[in-house]
C-alpha atoms as a PDB file:
ATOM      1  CA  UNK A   1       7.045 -12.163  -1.871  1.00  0.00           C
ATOM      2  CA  UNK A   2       4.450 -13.884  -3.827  1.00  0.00           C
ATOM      3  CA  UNK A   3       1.198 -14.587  -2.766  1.00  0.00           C
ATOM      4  CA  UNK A   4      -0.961 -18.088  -3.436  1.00  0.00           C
ATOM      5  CA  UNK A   5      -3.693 -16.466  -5.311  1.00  0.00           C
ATOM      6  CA  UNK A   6      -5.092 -12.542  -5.697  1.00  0.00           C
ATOM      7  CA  UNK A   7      -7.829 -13.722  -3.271  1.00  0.00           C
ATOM      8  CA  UNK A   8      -4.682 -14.475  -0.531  1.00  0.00           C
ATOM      9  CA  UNK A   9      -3.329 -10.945  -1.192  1.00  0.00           C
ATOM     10  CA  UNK A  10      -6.699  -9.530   0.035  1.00  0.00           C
ATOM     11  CA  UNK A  11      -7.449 -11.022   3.122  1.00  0.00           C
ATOM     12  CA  UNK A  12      -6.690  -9.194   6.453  1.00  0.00           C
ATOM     13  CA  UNK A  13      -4.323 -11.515   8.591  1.00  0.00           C
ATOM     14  CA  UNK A  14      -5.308 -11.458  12.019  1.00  0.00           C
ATOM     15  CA  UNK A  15      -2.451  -9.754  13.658  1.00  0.00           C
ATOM     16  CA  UNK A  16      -2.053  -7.998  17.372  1.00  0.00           C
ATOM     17  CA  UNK A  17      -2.292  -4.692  17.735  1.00  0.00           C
ATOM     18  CA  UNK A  18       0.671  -2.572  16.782  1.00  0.00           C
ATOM     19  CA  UNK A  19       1.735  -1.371  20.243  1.00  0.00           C
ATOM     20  CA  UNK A  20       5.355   0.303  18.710  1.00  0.00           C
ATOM     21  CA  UNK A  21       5.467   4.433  19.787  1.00  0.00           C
ATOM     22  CA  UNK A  22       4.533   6.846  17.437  1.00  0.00           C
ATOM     23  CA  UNK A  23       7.293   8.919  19.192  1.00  0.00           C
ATOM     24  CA  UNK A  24      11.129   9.157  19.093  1.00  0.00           C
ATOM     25  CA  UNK A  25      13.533   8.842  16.454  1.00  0.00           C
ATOM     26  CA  UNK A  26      12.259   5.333  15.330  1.00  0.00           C
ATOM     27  CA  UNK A  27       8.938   6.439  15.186  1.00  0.00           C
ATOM     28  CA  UNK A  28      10.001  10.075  13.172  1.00  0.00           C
ATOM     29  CA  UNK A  29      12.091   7.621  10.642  1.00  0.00           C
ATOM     30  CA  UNK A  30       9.110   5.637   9.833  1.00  0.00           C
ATOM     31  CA  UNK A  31       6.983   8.274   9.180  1.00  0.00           C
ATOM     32  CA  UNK A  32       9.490   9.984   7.149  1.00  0.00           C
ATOM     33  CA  UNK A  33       9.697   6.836   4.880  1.00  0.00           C
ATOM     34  CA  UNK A  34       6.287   6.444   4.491  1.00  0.00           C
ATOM     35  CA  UNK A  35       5.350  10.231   4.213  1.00  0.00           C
ATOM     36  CA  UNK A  36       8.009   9.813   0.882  1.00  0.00           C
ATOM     37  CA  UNK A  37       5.980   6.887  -0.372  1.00  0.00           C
ATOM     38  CA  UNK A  38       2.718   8.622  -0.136  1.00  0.00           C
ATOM     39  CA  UNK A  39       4.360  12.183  -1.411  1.00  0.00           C
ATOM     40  CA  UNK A  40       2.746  11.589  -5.024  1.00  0.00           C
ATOM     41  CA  UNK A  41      -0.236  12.688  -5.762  1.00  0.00           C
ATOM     42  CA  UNK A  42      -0.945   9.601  -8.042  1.00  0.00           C
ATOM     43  CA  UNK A  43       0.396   7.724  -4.759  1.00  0.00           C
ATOM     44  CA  UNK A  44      -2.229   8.770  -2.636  1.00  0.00           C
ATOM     45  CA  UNK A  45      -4.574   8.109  -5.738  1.00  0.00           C
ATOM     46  CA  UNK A  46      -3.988   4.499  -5.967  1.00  0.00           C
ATOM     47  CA  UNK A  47      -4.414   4.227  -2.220  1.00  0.00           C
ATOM     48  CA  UNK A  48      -7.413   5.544  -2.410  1.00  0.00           C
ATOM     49  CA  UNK A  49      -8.602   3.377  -5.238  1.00  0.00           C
ATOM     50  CA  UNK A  50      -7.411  -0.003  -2.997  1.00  0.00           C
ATOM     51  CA  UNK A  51      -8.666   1.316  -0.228  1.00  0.00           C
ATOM     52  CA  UNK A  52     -12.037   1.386  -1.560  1.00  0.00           C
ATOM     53  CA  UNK A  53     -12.459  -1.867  -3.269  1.00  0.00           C
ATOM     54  CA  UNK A  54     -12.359  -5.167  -0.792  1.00  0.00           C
ATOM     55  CA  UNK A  55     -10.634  -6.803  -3.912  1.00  0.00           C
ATOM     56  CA  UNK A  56      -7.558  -7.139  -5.712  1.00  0.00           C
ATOM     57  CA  UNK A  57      -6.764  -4.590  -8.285  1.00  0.00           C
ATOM     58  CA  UNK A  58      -4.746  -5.373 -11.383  1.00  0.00           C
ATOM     59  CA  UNK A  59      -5.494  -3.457 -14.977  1.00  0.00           C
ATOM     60  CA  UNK A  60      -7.819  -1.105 -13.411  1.00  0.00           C
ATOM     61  CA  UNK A  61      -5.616   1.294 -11.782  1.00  0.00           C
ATOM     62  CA  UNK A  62      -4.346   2.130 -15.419  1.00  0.00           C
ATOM     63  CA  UNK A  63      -7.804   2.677 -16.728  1.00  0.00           C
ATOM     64  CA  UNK A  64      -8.199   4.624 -13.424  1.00  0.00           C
ATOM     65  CA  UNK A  65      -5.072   6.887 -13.933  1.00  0.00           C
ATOM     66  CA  UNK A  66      -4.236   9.658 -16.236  1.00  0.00           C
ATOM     67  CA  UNK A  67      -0.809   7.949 -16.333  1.00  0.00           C
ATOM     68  CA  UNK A  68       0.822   5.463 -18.351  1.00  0.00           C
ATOM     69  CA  UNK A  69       1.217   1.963 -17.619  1.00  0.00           C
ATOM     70  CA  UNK A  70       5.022   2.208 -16.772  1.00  0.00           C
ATOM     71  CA  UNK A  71       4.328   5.205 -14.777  1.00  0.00           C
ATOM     72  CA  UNK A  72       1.627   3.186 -12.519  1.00  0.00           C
ATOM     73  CA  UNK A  73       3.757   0.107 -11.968  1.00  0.00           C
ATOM     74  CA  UNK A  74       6.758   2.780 -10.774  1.00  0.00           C
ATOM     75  CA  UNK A  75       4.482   3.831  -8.351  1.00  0.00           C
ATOM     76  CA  UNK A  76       2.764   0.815  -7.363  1.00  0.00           C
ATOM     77  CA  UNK A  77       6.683  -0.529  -7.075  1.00  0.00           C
ATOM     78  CA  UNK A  78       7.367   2.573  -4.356  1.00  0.00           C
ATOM     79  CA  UNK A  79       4.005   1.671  -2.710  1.00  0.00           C
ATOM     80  CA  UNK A  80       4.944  -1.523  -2.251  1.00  0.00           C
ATOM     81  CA  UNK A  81       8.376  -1.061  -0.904  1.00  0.00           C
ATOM     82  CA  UNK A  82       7.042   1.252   1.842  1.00  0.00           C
ATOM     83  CA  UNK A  83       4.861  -1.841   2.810  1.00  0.00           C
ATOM     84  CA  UNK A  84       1.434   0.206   2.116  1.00  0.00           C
ATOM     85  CA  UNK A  85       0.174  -2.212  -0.205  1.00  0.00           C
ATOM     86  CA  UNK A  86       0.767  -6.026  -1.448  1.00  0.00           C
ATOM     87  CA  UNK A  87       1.009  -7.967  -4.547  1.00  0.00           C
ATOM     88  CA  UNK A  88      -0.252 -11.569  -5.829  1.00  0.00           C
ATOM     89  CA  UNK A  89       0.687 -13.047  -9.012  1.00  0.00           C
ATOM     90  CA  UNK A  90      -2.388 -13.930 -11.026  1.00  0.00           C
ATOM     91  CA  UNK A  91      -1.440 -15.502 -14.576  1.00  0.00           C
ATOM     92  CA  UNK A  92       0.657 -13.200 -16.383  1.00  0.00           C
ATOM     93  CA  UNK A  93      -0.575  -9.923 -13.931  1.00  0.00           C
ATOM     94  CA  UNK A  94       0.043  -8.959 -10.644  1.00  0.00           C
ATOM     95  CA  UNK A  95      -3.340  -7.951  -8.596  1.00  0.00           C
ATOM     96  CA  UNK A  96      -2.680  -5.271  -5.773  1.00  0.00           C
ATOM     97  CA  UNK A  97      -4.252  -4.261  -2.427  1.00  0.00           C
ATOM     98  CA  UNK A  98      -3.892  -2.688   0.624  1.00  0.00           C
ATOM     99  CA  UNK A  99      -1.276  -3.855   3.462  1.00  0.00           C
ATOM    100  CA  UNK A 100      -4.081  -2.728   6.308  1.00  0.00           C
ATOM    101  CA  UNK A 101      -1.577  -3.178   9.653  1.00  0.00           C
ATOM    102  CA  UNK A 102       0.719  -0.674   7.399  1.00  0.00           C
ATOM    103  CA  UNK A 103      -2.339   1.918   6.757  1.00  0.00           C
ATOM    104  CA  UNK A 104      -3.179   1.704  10.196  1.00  0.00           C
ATOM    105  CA  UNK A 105       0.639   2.381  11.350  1.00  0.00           C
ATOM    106  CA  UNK A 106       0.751   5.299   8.707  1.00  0.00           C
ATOM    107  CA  UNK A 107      -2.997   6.689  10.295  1.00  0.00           C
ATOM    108  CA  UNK A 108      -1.029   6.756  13.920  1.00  0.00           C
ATOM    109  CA  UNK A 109       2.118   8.045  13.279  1.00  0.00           C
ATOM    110  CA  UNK A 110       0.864  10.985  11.616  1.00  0.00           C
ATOM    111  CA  UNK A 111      -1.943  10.908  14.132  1.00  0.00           C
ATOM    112  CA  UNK A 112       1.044  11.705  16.701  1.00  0.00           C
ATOM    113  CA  UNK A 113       2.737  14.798  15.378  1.00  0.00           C
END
């Protein structure tokens, strides 16, 4: 889906608190997805790196990475697929963030093995 604007893509939507268990077979498929879309070192990198700016990030993450650009938008692509992060077009780039409900959701499953 694309966003309005990279500001849009950044901005925490107020949404009710994720009440779904972080037990049973639902709960142990989600986390199984997710754990594969974090199971990359340079994953976890670029979540890291969103995490800690309040802004969209576009070029950076390459200048930020020991990895090539096509190697960053693979994983970016997996990232985003697993719902842990979102994307806004911005001219002829696509700036990136963090999807915080999905972080969260990540945070308590694991926090419930």
């Amino acid at each position: 889906m694309i966003e309005r604007s990279p500001r849009a893509c950044c901005e925490e939507q107020n949404s009710p608190p994720d009440l779904r268990p972080v037990e049973g077979k639902d709960a142990d498929e989600e986390l199984a997805e997710l754990a594969k879309a974090v199971g990359h070192a340079a994953r976890v990198q670029i979540l890291r790196i969103l995490a800690r700016r309040n802004d969209c990030v576009c070029g950076d993450l390459v200048d930020e990475l020991p990895l090539a650009q096509s190697t960053v938008s693979q994983h970016l692509k997996v990232l985003k697929d697993a719902g842990l992060i979102r994307g806004a077009v911005d001219g002829p780039r696509v700036c990136y963030c963090i999807e915080p409900r999905m972080l969260r959701r990540l945070k308590a499953l694991v926090g419930g093995l």
